[in-house]
PDB file of N, CA and C in Angstrom:
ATOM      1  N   UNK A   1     -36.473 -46.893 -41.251  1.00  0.00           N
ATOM      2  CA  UNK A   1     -35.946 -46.812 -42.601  1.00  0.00           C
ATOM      3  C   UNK A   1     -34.924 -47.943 -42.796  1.00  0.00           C
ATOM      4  N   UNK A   2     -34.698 -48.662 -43.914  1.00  0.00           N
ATOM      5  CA  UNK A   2     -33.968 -49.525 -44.269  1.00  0.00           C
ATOM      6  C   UNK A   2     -32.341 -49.216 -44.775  1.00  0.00           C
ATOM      7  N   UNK A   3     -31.542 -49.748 -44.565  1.00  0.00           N
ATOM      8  CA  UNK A   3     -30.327 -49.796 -44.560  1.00  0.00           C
ATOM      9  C   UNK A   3     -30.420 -49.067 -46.066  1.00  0.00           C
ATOM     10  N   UNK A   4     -30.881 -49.745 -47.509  1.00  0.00           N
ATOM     11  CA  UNK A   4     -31.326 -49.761 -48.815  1.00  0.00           C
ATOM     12  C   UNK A   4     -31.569 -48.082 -48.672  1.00  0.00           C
ATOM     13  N   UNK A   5     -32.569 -47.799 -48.081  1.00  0.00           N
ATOM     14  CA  UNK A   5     -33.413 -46.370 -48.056  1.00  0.00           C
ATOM     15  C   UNK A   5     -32.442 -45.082 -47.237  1.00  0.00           C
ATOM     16  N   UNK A   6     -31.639 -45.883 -46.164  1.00  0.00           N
ATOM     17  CA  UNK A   6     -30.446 -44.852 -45.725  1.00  0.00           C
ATOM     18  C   UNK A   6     -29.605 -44.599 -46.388  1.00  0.00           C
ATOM     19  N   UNK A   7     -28.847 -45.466 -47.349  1.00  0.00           N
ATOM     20  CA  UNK A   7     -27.601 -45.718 -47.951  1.00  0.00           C
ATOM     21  C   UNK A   7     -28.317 -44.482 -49.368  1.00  0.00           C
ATOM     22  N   UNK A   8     -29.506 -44.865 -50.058  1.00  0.00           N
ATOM     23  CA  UNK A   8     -30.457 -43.970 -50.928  1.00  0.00           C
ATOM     24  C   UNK A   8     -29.944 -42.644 -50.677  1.00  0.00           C
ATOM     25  N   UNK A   9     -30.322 -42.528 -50.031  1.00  0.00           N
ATOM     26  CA  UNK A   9     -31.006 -40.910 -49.231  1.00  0.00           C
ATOM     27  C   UNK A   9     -29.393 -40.186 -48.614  1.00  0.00           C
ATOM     28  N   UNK A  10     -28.190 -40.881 -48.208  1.00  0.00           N
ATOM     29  CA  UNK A  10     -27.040 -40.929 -47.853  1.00  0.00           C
ATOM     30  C   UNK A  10     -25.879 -40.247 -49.413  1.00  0.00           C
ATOM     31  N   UNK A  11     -26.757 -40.867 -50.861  1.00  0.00           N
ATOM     32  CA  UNK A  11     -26.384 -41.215 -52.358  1.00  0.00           C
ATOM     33  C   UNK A  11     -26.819 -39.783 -52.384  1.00  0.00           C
ATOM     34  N   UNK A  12     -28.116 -39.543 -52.098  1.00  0.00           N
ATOM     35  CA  UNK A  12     -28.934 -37.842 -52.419  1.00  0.00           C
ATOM     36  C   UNK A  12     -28.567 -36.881 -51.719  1.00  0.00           C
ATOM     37  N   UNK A  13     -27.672 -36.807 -50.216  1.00  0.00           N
ATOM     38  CA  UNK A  13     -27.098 -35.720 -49.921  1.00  0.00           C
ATOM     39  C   UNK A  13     -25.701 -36.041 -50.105  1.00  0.00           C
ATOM     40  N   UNK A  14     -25.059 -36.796 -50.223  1.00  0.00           N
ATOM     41  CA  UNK A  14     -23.480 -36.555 -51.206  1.00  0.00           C
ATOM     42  C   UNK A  14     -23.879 -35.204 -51.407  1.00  0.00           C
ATOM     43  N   UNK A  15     -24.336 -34.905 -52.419  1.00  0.00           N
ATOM     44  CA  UNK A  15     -24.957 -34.228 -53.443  1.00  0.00           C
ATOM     45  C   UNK A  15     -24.826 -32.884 -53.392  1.00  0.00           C
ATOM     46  N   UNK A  16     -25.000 -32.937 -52.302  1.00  0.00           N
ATOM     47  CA  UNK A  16     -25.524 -31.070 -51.058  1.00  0.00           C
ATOM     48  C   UNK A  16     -24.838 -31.021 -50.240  1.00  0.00           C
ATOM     49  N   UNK A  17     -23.001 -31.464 -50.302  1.00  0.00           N
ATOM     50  CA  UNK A  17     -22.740 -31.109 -48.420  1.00  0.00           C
ATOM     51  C   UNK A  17     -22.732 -29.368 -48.633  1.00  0.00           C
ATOM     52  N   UNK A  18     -22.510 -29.507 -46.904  1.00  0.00           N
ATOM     53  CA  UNK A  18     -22.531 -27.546 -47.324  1.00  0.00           C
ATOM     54  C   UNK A  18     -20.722 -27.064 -47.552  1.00  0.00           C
ATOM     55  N   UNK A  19     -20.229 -28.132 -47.813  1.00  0.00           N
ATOM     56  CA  UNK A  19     -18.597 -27.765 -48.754  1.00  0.00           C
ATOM     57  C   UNK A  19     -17.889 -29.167 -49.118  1.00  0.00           C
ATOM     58  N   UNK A  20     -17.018 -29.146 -49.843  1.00  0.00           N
ATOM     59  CA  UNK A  20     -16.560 -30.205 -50.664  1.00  0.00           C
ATOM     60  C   UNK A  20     -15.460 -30.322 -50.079  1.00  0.00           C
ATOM     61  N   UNK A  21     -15.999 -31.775 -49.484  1.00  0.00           N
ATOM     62  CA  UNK A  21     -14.505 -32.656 -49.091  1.00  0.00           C
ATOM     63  C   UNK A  21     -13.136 -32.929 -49.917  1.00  0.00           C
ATOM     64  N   UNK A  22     -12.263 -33.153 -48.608  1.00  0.00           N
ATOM     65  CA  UNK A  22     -11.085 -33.300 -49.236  1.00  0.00           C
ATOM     66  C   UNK A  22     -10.954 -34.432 -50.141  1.00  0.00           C
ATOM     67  N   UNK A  23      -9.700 -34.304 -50.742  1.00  0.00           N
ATOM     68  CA  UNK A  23      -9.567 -35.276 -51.745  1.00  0.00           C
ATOM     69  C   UNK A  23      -9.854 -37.051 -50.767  1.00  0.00           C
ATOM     70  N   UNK A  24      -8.843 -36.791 -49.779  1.00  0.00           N
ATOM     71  CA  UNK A  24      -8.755 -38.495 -49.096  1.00  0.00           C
ATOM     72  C   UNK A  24      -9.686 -39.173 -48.829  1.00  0.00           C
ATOM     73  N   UNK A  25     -11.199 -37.721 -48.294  1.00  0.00           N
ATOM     74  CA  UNK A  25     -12.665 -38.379 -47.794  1.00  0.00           C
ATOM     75  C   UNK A  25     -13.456 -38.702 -48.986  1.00  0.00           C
ATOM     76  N   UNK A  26     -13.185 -37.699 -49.801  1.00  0.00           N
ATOM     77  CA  UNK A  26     -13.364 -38.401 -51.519  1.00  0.00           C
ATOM     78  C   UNK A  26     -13.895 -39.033 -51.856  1.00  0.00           C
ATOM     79  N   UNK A  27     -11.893 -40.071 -51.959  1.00  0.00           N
ATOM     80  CA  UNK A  27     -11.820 -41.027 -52.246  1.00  0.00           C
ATOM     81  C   UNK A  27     -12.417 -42.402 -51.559  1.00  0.00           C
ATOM     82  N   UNK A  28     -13.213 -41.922 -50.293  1.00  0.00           N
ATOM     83  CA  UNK A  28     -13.362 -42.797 -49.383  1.00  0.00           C
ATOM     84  C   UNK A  28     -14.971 -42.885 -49.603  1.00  0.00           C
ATOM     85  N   UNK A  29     -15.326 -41.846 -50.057  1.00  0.00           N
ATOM     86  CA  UNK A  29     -16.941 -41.927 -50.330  1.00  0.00           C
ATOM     87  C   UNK A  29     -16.934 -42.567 -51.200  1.00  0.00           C
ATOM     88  N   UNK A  30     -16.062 -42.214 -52.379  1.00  0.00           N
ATOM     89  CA  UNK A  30     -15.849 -43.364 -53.297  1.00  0.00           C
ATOM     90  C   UNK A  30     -15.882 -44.543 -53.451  1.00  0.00           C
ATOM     91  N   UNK A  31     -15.017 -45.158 -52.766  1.00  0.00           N
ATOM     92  CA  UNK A  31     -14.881 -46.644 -52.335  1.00  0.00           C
ATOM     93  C   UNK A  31     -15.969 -47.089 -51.579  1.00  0.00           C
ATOM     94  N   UNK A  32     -16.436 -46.355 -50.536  1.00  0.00           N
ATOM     95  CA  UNK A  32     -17.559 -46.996 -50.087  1.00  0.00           C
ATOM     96  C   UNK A  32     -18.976 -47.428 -50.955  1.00  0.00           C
ATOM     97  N   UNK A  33     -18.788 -46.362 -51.823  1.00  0.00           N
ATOM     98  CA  UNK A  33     -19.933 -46.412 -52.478  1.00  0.00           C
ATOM     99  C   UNK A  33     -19.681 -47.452 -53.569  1.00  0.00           C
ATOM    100  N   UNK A  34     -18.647 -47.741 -54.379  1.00  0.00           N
ATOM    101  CA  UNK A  34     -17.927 -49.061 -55.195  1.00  0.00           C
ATOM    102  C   UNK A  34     -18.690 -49.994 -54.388  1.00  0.00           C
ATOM    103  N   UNK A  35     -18.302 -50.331 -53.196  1.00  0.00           N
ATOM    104  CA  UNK A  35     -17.830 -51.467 -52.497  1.00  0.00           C
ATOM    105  C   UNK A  35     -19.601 -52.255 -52.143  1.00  0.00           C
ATOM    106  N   UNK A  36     -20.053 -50.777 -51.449  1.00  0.00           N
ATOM    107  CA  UNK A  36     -21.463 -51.117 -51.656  1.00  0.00           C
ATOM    108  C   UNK A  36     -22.454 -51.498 -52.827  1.00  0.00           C
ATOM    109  N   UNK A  37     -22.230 -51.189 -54.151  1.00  0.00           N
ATOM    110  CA  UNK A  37     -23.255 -50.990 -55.105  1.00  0.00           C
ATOM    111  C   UNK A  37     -22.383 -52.111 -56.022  1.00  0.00           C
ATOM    112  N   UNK A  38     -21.466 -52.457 -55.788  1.00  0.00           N
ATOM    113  CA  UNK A  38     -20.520 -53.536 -56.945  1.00  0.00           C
ATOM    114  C   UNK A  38     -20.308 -54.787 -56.231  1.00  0.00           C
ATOM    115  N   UNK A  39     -19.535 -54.129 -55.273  1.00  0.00           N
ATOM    116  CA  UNK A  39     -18.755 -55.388 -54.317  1.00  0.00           C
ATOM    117  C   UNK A  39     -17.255 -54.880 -54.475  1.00  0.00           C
ATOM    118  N   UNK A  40     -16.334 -56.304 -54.312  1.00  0.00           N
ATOM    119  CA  UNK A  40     -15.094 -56.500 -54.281  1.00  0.00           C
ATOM    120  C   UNK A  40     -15.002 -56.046 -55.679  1.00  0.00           C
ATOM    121  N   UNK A  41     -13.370 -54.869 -56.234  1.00  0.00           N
ATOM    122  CA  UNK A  41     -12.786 -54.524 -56.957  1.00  0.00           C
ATOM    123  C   UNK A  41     -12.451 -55.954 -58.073  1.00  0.00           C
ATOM    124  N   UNK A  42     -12.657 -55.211 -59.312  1.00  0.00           N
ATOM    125  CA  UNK A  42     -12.373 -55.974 -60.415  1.00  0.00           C
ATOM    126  C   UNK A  42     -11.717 -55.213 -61.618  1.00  0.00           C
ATOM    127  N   UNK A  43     -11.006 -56.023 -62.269  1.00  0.00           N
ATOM    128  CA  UNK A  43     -10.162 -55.434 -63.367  1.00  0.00           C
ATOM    129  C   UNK A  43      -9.085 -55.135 -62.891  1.00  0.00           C
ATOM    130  N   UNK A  44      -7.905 -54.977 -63.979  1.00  0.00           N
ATOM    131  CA  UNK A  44      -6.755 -54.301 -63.714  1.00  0.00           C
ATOM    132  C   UNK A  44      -6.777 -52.890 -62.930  1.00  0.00           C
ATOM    133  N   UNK A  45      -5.250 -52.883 -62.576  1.00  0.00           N
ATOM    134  CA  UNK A  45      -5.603 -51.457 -61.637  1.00  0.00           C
ATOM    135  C   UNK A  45      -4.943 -50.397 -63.060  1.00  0.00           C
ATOM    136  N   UNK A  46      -5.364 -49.519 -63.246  1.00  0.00           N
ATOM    137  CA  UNK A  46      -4.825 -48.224 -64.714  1.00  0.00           C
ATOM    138  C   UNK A  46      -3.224 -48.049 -64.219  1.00  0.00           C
ATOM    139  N   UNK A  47      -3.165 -47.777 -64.968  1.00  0.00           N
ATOM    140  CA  UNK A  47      -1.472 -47.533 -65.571  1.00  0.00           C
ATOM    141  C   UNK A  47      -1.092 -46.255 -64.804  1.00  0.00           C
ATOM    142  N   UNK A  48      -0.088 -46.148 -64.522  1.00  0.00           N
ATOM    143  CA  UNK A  48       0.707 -44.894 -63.894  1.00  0.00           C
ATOM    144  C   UNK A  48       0.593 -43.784 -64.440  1.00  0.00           C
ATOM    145  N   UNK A  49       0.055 -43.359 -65.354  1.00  0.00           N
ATOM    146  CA  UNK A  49      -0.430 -42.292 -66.188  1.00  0.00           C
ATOM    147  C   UNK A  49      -1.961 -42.145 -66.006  1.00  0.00           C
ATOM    148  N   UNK A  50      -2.794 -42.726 -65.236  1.00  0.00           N
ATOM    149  CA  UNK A  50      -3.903 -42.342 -64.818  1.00  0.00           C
ATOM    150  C   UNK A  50      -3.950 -42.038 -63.788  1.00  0.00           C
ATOM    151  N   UNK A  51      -3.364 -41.292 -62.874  1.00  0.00           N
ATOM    152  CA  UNK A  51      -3.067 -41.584 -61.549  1.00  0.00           C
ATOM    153  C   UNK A  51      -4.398 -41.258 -60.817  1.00  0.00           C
ATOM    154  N   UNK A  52      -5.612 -40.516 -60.946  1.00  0.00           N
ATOM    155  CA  UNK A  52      -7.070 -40.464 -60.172  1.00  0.00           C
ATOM    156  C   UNK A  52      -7.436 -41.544 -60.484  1.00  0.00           C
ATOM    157  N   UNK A  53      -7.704 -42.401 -61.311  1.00  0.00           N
ATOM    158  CA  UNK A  53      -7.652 -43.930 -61.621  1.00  0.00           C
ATOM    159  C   UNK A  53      -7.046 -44.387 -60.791  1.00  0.00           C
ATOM    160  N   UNK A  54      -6.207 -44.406 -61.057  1.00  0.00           N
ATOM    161  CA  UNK A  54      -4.918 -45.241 -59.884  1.00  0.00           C
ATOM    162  C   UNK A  54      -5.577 -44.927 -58.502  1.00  0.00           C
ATOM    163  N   UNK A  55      -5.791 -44.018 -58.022  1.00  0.00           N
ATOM    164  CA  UNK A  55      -5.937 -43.597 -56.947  1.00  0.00           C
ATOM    165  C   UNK A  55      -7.632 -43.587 -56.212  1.00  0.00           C
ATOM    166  N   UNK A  56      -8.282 -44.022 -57.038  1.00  0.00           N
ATOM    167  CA  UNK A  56      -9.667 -44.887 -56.749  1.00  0.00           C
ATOM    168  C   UNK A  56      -9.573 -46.356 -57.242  1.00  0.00           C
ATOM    169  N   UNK A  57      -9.310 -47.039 -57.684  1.00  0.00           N
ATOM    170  CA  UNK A  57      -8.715 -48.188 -57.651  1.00  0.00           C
ATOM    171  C   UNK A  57      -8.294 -48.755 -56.849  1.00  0.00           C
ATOM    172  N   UNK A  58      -7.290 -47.750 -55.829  1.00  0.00           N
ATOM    173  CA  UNK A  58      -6.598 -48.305 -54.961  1.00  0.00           C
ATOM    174  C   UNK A  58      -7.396 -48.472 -53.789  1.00  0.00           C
ATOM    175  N   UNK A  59      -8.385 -47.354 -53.666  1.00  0.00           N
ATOM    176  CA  UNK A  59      -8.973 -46.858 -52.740  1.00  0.00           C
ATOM    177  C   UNK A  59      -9.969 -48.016 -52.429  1.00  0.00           C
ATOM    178  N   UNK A  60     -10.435 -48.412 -53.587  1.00  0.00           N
ATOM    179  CA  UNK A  60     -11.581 -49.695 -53.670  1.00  0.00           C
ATOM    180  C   UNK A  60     -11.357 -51.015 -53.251  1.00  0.00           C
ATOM    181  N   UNK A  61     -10.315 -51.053 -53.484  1.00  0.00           N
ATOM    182  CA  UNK A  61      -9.580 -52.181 -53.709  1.00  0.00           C
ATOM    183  C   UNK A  61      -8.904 -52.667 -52.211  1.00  0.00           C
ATOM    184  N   UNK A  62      -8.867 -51.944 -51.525  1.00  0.00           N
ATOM    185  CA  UNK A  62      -8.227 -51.469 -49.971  1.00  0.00           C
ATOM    186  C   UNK A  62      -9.929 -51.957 -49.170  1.00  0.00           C
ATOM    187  N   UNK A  63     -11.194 -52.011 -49.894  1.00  0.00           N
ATOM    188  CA  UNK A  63     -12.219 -52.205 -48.988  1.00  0.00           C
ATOM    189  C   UNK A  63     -12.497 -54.245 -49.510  1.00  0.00           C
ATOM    190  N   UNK A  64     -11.526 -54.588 -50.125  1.00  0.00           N
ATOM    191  CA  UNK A  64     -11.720 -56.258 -50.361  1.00  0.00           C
ATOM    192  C   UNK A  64     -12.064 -56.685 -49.059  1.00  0.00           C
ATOM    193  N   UNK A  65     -12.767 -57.631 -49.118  1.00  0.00           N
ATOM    194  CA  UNK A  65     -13.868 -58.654 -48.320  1.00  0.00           C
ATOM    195  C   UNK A  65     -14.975 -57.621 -47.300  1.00  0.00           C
ATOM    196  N   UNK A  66     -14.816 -56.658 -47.676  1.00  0.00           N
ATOM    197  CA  UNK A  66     -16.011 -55.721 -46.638  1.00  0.00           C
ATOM    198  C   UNK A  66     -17.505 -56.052 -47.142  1.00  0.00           C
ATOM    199  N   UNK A  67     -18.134 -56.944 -46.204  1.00  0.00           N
ATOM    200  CA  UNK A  67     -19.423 -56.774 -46.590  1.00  0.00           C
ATOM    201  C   UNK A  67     -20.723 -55.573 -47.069  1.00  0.00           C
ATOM    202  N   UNK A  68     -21.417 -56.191 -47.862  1.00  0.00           N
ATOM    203  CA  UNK A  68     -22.463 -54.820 -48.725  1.00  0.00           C
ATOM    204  C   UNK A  68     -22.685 -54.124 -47.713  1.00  0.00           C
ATOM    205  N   UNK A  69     -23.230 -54.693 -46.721  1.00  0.00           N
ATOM    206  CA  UNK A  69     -24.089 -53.804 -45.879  1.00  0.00           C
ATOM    207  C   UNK A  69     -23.696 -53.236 -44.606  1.00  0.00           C
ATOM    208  N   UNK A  70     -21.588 -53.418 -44.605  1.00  0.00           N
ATOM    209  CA  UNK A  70     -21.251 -52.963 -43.959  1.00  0.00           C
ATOM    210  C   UNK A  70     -20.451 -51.884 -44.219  1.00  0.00           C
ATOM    211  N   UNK A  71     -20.664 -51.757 -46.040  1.00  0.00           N
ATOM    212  CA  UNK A  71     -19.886 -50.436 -46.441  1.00  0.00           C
ATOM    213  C   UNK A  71     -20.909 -49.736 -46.559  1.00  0.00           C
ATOM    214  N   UNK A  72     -22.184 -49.955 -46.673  1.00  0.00           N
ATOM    215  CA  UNK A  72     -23.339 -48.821 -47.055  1.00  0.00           C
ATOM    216  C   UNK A  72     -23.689 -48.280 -45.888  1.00  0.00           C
ATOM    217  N   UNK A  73     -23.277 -49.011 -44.337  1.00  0.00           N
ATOM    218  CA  UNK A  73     -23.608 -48.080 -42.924  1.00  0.00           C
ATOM    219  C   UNK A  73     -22.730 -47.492 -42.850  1.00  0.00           C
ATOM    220  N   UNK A  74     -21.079 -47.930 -43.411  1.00  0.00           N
ATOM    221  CA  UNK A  74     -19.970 -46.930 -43.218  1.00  0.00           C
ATOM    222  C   UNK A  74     -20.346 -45.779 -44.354  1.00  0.00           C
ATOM    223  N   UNK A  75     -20.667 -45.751 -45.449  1.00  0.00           N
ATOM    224  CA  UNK A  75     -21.016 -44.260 -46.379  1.00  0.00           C
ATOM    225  C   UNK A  75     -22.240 -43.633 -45.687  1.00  0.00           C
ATOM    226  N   UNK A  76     -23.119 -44.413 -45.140  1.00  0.00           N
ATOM    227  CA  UNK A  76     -24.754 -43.076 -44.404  1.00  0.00           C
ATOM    228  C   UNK A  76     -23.811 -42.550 -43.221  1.00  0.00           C
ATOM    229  N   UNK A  77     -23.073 -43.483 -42.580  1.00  0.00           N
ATOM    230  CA  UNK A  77     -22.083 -42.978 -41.299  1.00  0.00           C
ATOM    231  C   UNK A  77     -21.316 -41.464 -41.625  1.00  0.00           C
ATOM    232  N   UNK A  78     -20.697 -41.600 -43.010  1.00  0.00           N
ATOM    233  CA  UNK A  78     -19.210 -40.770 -43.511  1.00  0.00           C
ATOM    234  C   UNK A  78     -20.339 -39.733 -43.714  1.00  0.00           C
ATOM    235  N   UNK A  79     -21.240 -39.794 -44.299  1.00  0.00           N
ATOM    236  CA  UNK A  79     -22.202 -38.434 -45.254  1.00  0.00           C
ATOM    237  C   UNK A  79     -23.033 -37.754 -44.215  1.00  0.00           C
ATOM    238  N   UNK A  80     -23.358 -38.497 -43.376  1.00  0.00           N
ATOM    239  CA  UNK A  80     -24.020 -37.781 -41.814  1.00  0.00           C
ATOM    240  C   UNK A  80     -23.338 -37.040 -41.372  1.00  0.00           C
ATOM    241  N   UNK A  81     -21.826 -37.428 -41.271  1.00  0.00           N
ATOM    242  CA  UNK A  81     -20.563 -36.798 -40.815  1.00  0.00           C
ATOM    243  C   UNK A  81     -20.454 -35.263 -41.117  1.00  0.00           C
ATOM    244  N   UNK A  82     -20.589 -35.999 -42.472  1.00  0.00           N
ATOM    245  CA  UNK A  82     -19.883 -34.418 -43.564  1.00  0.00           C
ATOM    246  C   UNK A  82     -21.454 -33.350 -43.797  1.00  0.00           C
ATOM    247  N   UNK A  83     -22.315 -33.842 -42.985  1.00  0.00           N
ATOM    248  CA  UNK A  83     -23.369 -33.000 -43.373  1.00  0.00           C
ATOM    249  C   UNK A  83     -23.704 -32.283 -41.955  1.00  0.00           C
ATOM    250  N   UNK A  84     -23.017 -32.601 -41.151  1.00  0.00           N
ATOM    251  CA  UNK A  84     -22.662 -31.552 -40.141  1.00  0.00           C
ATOM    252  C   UNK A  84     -23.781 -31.547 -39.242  1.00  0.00           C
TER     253      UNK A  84
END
């Protein structure tokens, strides 16, 4: 299976863990998944009054210069994890 088809299929059990991660791993599925499907963070970071904004923003933004295909083995890595 291809990195493309793990990272896929990694996107489709997010979906189903058998309980919902904490906020920090989250935010980290989060970012991985930014980092993979966008790249490097763009735009301003939101205002102090958005603070879950703020706080994926930051999160994304913390994975600058990580290559595509080395954040999409770190998210099939994190979701394998959390799928027990």
């Amino acid at each position: 299976m291809s990195l493309q088809e793990q990272f896929d299929q990694a996107l489709a059990d997010s979906k189903n863990l058998p309980e919902r991660p904490d906020n920090m791993t989250l935010l980290k599925i989060y970012a991985l998944y930014k980092q993979a499907s966008a790249g490097d963070a763009e735009g301003k970071r939101p205002g102090f009054t958005d603070m879950v904004g703020r706080a994926k923003f930051d999160a994304w933004d913390a994975l600058k210069g990580t290559a595509k295909d080395d954040a999409m083995q770190q998210y099939v890595d994190l979701i394998d994890d959390l799928k027990g």
